[in-house]
PDB file of N, CA and C in Angstrom:
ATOM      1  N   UNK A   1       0.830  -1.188   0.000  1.00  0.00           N
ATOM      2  CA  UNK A   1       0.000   0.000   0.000  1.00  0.00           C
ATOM      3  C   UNK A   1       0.873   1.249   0.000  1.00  0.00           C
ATOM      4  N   UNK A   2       0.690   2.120  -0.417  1.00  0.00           N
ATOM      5  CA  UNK A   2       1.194   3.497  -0.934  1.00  0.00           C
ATOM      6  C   UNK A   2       0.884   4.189   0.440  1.00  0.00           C
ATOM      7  N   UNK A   3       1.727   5.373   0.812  1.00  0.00           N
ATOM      8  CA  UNK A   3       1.306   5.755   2.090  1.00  0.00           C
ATOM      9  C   UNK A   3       0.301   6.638   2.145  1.00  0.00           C
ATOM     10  N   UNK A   4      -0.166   7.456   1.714  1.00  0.00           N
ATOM     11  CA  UNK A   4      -1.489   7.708   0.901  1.00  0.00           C
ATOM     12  C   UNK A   4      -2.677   6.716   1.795  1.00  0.00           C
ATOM     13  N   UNK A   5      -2.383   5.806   0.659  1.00  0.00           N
ATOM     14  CA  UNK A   5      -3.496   4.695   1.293  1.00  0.00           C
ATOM     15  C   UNK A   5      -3.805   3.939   2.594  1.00  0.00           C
ATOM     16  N   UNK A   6      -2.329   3.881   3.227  1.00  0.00           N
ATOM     17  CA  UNK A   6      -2.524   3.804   4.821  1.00  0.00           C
ATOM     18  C   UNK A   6      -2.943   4.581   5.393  1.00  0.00           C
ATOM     19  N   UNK A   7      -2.642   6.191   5.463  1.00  0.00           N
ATOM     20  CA  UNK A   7      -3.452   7.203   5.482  1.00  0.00           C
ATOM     21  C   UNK A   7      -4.458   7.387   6.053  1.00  0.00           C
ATOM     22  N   UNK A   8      -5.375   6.889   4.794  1.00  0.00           N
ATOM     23  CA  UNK A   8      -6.954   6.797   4.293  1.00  0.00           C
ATOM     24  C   UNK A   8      -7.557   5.851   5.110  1.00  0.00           C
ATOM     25  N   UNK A   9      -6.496   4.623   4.962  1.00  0.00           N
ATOM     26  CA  UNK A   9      -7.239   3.658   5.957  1.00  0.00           C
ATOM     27  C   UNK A   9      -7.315   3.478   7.607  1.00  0.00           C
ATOM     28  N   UNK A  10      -6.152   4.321   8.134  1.00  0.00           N
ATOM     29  CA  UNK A  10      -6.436   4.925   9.191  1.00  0.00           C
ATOM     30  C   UNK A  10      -7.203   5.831   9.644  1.00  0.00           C
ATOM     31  N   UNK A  11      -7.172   6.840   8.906  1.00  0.00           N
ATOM     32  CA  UNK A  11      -8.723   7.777   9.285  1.00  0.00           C
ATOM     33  C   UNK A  11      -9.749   7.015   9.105  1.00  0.00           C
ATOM     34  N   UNK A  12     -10.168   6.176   8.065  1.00  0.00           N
ATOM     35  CA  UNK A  12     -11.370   5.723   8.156  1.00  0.00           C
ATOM     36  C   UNK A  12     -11.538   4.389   8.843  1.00  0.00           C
ATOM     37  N   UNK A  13     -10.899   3.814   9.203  1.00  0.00           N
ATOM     38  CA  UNK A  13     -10.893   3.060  10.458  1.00  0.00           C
ATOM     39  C   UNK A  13     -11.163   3.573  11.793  1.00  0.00           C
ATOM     40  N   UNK A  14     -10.427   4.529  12.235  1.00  0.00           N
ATOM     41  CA  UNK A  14     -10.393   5.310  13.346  1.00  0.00           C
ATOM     42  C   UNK A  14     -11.669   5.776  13.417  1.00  0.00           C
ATOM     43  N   UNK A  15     -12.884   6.651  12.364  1.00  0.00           N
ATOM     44  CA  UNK A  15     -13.663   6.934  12.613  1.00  0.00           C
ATOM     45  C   UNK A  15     -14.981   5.661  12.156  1.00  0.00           C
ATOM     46  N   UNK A  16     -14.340   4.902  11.769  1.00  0.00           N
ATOM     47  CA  UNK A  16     -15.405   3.968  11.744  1.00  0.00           C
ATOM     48  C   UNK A  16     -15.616   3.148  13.490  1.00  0.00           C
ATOM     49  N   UNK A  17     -14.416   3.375  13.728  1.00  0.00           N
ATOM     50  CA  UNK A  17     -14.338   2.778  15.407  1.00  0.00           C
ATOM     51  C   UNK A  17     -14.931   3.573  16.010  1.00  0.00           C
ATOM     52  N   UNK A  18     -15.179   4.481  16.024  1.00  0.00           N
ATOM     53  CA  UNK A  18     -15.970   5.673  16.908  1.00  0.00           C
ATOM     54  C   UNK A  18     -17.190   5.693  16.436  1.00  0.00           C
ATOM     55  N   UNK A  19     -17.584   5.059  15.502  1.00  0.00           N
ATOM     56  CA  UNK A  19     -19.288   5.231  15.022  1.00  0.00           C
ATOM     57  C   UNK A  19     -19.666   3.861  15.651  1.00  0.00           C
ATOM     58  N   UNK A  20     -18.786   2.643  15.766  1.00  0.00           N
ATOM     59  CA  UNK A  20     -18.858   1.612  16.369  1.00  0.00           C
ATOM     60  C   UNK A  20     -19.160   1.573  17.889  1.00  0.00           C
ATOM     61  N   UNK A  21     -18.277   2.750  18.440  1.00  0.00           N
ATOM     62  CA  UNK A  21     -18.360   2.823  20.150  1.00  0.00           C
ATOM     63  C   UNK A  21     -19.747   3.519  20.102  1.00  0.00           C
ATOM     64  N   UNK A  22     -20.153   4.196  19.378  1.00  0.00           N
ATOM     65  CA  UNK A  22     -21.421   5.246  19.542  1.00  0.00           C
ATOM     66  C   UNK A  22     -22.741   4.156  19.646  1.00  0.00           C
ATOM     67  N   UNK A  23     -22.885   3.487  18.986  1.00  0.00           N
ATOM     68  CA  UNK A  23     -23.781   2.011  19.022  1.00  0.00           C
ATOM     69  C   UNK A  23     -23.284   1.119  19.820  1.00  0.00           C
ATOM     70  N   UNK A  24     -22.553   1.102  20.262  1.00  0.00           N
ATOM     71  CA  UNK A  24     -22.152  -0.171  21.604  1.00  0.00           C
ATOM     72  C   UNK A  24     -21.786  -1.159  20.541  1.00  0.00           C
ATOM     73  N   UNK A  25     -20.900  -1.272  20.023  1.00  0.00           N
ATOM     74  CA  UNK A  25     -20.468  -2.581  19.190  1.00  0.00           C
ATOM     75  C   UNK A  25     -19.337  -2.417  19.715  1.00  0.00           C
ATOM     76  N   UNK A  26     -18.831  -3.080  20.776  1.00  0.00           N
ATOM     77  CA  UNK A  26     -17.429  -3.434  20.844  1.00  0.00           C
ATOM     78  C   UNK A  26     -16.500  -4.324  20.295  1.00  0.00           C
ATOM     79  N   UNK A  27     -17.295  -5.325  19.497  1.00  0.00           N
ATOM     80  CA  UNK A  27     -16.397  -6.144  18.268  1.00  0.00           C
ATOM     81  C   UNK A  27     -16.352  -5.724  17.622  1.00  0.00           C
ATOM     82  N   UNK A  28     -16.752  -4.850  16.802  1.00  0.00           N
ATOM     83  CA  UNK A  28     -17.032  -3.972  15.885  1.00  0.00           C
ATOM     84  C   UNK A  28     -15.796  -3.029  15.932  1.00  0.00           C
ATOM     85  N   UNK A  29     -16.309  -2.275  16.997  1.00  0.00           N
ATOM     86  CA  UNK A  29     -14.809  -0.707  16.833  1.00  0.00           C
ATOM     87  C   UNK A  29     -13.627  -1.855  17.250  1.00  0.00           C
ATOM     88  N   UNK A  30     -13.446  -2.736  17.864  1.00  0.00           N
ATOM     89  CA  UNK A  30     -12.572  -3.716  17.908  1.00  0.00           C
ATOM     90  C   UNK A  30     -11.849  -3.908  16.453  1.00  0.00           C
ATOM     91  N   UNK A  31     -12.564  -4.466  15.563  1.00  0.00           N
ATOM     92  CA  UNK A  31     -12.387  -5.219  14.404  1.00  0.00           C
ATOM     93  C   UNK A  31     -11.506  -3.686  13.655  1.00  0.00           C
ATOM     94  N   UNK A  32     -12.130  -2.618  14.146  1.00  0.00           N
ATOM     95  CA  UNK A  32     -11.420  -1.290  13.262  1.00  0.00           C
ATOM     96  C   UNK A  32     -10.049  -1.239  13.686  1.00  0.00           C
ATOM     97  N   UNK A  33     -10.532  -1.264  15.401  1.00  0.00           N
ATOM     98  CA  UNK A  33      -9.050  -0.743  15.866  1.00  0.00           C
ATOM     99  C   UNK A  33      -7.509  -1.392  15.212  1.00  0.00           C
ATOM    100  N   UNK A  34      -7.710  -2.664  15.297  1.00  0.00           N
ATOM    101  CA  UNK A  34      -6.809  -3.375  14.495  1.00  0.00           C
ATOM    102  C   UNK A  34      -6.415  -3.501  13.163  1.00  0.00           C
ATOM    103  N   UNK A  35      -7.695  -2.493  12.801  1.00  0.00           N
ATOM    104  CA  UNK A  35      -6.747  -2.346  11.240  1.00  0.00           C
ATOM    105  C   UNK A  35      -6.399  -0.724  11.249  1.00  0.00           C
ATOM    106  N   UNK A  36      -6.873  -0.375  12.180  1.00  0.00           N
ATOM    107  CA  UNK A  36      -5.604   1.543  12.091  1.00  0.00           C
ATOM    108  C   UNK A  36      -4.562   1.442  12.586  1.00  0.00           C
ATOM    109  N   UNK A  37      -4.327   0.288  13.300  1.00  0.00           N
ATOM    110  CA  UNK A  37      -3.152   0.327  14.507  1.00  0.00           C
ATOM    111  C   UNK A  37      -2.352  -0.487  13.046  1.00  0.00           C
ATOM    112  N   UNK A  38      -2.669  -1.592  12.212  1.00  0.00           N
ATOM    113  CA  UNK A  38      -2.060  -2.296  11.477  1.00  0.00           C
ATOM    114  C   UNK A  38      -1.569  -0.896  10.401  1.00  0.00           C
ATOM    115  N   UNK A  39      -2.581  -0.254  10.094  1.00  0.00           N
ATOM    116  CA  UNK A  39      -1.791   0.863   9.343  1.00  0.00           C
ATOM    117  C   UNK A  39      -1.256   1.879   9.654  1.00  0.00           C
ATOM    118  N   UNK A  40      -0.988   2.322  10.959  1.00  0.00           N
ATOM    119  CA  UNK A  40      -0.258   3.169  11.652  1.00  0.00           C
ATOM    120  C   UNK A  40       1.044   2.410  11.710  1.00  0.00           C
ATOM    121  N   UNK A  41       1.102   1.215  11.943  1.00  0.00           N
ATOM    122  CA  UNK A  41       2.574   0.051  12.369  1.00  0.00           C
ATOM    123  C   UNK A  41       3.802   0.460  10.993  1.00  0.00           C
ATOM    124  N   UNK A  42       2.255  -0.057   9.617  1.00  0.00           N
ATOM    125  CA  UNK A  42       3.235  -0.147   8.779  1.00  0.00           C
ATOM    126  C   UNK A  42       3.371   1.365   7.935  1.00  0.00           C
ATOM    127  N   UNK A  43       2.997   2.675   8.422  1.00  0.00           N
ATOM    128  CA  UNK A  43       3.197   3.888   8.387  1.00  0.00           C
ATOM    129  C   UNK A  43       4.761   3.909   9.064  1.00  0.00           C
ATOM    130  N   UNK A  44       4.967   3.668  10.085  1.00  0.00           N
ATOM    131  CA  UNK A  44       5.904   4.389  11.658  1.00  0.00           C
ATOM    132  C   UNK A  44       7.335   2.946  10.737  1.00  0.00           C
ATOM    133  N   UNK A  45       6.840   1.973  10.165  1.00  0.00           N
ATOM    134  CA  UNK A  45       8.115   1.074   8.992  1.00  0.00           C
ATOM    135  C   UNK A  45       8.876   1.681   8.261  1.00  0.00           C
ATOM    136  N   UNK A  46       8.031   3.067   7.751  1.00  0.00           N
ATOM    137  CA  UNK A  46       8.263   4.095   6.832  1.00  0.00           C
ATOM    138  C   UNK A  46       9.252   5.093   7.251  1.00  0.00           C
ATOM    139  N   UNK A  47       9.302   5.320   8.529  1.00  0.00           N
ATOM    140  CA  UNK A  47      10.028   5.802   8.930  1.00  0.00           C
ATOM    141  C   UNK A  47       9.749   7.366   9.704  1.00  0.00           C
ATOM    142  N   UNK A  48      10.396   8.265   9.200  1.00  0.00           N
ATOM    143  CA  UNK A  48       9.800   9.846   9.106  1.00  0.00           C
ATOM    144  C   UNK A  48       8.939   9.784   7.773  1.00  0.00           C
ATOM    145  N   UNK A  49       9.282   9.089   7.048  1.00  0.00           N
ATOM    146  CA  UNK A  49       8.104   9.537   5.906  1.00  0.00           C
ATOM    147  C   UNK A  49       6.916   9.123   6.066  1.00  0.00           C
ATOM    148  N   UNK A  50       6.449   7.996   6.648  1.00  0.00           N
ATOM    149  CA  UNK A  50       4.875   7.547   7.238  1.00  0.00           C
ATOM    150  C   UNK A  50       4.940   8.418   8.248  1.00  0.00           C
ATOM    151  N   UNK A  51       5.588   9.109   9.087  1.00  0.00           N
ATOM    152  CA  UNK A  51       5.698  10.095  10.042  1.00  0.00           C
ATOM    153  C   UNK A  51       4.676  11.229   9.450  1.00  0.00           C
ATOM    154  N   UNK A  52       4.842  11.876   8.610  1.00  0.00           N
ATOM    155  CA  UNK A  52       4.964  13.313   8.062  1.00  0.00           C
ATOM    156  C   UNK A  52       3.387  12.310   7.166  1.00  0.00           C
ATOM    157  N   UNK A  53       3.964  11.630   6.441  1.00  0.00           N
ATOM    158  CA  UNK A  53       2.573  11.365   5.609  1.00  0.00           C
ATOM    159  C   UNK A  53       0.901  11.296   6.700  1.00  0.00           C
ATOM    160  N   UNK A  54       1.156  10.676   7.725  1.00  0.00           N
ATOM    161  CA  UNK A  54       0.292  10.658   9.071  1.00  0.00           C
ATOM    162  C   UNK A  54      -0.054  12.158   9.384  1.00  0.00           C
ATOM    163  N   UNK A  55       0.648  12.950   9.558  1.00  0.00           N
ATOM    164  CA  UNK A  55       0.541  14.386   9.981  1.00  0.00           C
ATOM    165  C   UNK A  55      -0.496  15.046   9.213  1.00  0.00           C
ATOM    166  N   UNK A  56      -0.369  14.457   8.073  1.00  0.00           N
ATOM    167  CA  UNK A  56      -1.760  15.714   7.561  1.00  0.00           C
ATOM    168  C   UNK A  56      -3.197  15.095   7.985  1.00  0.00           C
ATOM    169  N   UNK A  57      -3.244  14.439   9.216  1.00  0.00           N
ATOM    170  CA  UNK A  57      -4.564  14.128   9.474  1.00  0.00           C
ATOM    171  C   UNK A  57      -4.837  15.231  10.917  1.00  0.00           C
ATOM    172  N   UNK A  58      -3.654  15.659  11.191  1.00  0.00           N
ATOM    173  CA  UNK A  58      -3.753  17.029  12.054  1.00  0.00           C
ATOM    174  C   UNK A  58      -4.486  18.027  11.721  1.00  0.00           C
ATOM    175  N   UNK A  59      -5.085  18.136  10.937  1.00  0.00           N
ATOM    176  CA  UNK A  59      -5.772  19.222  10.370  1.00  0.00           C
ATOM    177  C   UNK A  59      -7.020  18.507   9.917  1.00  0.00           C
ATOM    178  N   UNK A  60      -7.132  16.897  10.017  1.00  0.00           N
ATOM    179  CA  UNK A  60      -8.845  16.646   9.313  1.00  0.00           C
ATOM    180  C   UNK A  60      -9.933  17.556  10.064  1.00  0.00           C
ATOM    181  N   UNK A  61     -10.890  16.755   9.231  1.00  0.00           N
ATOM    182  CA  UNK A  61     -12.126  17.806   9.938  1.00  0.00           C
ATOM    183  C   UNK A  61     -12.669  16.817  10.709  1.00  0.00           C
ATOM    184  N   UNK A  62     -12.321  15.572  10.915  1.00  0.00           N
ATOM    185  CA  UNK A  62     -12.865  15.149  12.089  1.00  0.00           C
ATOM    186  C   UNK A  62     -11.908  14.805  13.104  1.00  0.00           C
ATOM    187  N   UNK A  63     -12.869  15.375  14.666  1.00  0.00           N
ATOM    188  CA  UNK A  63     -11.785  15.277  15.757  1.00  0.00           C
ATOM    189  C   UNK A  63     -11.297  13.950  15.745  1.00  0.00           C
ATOM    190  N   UNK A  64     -12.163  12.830  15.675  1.00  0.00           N
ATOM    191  CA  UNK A  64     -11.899  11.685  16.675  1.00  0.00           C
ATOM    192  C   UNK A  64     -10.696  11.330  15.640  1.00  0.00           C
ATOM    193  N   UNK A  65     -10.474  12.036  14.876  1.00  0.00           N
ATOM    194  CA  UNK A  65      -9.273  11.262  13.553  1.00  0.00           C
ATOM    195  C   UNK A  65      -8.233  12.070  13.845  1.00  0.00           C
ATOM    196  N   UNK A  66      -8.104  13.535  14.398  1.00  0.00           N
ATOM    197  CA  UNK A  66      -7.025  14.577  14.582  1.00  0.00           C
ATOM    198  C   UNK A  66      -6.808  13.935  15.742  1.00  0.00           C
ATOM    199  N   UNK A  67      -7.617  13.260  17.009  1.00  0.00           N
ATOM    200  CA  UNK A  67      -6.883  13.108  17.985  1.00  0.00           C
ATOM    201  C   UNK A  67      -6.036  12.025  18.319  1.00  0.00           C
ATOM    202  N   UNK A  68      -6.647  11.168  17.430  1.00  0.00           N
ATOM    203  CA  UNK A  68      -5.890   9.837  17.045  1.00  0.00           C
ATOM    204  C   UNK A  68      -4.285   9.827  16.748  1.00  0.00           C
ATOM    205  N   UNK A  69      -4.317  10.445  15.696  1.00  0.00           N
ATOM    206  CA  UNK A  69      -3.208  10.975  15.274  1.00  0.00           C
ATOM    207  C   UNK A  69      -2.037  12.138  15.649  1.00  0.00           C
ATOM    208  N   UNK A  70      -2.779  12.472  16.411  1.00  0.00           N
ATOM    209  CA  UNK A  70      -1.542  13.271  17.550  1.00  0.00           C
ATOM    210  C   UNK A  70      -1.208  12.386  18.871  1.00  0.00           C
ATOM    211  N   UNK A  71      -2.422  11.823  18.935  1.00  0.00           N
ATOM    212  CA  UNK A  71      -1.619  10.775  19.809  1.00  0.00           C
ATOM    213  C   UNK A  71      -0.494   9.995  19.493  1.00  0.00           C
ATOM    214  N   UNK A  72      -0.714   9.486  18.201  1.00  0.00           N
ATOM    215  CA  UNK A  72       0.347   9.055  17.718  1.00  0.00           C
ATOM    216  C   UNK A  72       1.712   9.932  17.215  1.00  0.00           C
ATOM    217  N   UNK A  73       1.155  10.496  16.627  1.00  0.00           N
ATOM    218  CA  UNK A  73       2.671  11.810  16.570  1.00  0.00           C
ATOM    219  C   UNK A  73       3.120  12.865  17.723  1.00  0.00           C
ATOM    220  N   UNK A  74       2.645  12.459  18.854  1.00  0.00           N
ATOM    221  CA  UNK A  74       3.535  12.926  20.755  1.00  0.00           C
ATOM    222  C   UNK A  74       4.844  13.446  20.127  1.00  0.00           C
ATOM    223  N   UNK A  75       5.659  12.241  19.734  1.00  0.00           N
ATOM    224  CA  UNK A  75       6.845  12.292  19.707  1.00  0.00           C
ATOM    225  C   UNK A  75       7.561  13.263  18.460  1.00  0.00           C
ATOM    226  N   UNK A  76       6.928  12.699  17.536  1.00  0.00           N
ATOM    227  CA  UNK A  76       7.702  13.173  16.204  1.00  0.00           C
ATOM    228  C   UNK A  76       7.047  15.063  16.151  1.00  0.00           C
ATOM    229  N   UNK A  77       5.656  15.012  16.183  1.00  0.00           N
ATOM    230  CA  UNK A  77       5.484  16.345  15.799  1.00  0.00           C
ATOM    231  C   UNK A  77       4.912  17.138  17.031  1.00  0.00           C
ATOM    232  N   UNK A  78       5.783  17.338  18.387  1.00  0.00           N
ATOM    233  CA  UNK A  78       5.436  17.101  19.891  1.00  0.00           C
ATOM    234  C   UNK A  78       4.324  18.537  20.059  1.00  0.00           C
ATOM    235  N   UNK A  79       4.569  19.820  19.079  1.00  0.00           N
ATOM    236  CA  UNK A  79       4.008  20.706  19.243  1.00  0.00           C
ATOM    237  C   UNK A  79       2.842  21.348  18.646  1.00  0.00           C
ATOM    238  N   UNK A  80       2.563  20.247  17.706  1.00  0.00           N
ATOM    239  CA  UNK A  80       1.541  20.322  16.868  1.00  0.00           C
ATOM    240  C   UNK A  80       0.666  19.212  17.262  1.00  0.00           C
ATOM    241  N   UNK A  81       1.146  18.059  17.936  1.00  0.00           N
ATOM    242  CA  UNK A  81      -0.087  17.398  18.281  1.00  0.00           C
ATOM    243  C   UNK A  81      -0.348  17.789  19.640  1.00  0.00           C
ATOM    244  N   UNK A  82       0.705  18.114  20.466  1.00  0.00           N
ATOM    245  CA  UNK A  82      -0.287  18.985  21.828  1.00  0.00           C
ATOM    246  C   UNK A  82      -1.089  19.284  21.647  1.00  0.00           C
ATOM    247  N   UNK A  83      -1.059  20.543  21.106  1.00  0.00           N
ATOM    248  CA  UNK A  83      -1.888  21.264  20.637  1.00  0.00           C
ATOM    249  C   UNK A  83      -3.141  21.279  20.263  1.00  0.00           C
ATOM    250  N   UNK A  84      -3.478  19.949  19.324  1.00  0.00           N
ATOM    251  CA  UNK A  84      -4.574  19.287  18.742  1.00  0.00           C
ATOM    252  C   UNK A  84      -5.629  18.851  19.911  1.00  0.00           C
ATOM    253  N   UNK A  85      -4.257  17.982  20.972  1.00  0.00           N
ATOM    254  CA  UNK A  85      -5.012  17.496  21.841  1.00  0.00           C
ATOM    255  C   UNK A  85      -5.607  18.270  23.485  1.00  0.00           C
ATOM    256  N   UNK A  86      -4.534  19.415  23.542  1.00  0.00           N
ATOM    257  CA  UNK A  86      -5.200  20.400  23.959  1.00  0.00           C
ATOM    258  C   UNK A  86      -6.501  21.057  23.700  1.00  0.00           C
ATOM    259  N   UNK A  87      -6.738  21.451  22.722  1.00  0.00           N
ATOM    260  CA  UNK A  87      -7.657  21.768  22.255  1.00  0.00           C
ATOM    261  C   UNK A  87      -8.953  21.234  22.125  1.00  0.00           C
ATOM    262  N   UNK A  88      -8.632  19.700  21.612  1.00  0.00           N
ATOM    263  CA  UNK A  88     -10.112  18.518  21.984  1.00  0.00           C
ATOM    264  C   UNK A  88     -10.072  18.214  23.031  1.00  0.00           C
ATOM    265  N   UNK A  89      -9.245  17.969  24.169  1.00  0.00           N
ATOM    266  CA  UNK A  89      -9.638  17.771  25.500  1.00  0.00           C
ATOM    267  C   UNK A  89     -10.072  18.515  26.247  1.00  0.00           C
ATOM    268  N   UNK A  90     -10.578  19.856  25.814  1.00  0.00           N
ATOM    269  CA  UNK A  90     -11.592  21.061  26.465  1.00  0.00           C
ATOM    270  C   UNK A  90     -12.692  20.413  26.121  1.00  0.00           C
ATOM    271  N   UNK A  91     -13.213  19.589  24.780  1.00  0.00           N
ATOM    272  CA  UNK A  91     -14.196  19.377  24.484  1.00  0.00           C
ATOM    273  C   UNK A  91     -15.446  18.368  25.911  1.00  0.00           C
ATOM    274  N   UNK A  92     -16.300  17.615  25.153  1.00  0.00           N
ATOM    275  CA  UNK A  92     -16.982  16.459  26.032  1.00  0.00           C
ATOM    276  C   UNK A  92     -17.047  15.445  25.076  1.00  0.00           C
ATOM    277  N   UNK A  93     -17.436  14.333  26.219  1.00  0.00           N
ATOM    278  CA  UNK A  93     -17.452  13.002  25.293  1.00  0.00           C
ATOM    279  C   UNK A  93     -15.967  12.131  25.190  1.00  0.00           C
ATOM    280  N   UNK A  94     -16.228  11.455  24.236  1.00  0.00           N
ATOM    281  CA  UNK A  94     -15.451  10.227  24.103  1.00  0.00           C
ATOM    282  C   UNK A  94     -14.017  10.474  23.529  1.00  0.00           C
ATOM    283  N   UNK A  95     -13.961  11.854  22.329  1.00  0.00           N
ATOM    284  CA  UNK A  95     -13.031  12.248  22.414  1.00  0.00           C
ATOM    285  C   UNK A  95     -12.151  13.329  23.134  1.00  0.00           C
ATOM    286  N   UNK A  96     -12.626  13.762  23.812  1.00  0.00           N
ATOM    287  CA  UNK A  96     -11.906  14.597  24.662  1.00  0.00           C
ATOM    288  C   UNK A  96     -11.473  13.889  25.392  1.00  0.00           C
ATOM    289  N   UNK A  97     -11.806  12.510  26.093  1.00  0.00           N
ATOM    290  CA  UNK A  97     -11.399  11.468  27.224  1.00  0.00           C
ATOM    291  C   UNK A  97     -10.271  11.366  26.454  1.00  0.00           C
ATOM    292  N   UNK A  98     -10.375  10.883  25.153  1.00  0.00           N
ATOM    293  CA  UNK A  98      -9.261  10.084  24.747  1.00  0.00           C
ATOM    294  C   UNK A  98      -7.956  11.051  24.694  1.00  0.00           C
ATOM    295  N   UNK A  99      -8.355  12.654  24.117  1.00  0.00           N
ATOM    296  CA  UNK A  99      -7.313  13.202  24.376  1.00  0.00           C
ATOM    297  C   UNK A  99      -6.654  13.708  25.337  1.00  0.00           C
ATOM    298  N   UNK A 100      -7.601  13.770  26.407  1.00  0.00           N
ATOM    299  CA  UNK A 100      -7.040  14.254  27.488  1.00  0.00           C
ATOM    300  C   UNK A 100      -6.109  12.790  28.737  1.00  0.00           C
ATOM    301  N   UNK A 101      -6.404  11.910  27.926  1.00  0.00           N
ATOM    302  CA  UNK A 101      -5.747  10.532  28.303  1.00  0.00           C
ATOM    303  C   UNK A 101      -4.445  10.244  28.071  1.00  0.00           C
ATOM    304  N   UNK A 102      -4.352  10.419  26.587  1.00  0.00           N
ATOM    305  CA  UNK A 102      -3.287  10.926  25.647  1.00  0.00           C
ATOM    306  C   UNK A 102      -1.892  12.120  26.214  1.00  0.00           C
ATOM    307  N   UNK A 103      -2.628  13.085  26.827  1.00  0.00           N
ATOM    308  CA  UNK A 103      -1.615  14.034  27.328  1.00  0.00           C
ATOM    309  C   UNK A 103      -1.046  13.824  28.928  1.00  0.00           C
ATOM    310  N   UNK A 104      -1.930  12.697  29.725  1.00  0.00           N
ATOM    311  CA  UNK A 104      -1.611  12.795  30.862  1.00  0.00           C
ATOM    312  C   UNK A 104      -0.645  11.659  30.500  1.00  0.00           C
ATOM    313  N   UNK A 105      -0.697  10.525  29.661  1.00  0.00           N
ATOM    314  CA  UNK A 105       0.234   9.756  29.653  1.00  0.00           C
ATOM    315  C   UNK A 105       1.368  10.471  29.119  1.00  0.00           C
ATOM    316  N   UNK A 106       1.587  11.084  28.731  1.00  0.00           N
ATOM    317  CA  UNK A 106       2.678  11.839  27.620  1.00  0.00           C
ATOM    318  C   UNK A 106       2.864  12.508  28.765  1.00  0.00           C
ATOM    319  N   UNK A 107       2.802  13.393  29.821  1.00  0.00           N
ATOM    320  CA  UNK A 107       3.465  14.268  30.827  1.00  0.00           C
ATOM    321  C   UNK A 107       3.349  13.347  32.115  1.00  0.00           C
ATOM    322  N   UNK A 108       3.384  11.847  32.086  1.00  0.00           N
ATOM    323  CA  UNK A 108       3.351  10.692  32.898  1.00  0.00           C
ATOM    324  C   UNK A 108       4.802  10.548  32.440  1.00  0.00           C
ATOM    325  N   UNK A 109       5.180  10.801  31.385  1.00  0.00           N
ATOM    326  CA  UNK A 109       6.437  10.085  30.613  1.00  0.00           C
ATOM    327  C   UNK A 109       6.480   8.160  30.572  1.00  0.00           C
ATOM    328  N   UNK A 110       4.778   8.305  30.257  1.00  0.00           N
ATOM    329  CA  UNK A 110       4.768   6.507  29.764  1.00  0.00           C
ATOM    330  C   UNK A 110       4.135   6.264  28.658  1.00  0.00           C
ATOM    331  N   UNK A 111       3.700   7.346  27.987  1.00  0.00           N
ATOM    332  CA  UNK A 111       3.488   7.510  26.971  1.00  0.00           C
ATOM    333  C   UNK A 111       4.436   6.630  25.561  1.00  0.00           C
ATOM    334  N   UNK A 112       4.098   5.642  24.991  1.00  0.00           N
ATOM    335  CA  UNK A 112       4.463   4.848  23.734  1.00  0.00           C
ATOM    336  C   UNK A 112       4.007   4.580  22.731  1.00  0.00           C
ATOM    337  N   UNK A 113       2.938   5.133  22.074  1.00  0.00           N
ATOM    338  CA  UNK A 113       2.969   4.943  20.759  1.00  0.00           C
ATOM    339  C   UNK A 113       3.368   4.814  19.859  1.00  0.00           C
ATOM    340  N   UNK A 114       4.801   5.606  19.623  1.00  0.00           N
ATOM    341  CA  UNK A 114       5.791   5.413  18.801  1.00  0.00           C
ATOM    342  C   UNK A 114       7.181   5.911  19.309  1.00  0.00           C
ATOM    343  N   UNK A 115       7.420   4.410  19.811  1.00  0.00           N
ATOM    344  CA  UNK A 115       9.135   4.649  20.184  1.00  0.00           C
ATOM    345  C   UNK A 115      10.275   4.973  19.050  1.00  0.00           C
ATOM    346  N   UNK A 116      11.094   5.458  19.609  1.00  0.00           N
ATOM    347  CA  UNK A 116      12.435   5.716  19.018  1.00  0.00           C
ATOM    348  C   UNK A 116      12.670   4.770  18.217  1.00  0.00           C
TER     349      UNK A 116
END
């Protein structure tokens, strides 16, 4: 897959998992989670370039996909996904939990999504 297309299939995984949690299907956003995390894996293979290719989901128009993805880019893009997740963790709901989860682990310093 082209990184492009991992991309794609991470945002739309990610928000297909969140339309999944919204209906109580936990096999369901299950079945997603494992394929964003599978295309985030083989994004972060890529190196900095699945790095940077991931980053332009910092700016989607949907949160639960910007926060995803700064979670995952803590490390690489540390001031631009704060930020993101600053910002949605003022919010309510399911994503603000997640981002505001996201930042306490990251100033926990146990934060791992993407090691060195």
């Amino acid at each position: 897959m082209k990184l492009e297309e991992l991309v794609q299939e991470f945002a739309d995984c990610v928000a297909a998992q969140n339309q999944a949690i919204e209906k109580s299907d936990p096999n369901l956003g299950n079945k997603f989670a494992r394929r964003y995390i599978s295309a985030v894996e083989k994004l972060r293979a890529c190196g900095n370039d699945g790095r940077e290719a991931l980053a332009v989901l910092l700016t989607d128009s949907r949160a639960d996909v910007r926060v995803m993805a700064a979670a995952y880019l803590l490390r690489y893009k540390t001031d631009q996904a704060r930020a993101v997740l600053e910002t949605e963790a003022k919010g309510k709901g399911f994503v603000a939990f997640g981002a505001a989860q996201a930042l306490q682990r990251w100033n926990e310093g146990v934060w791992a999504l993407d090691p060195e």
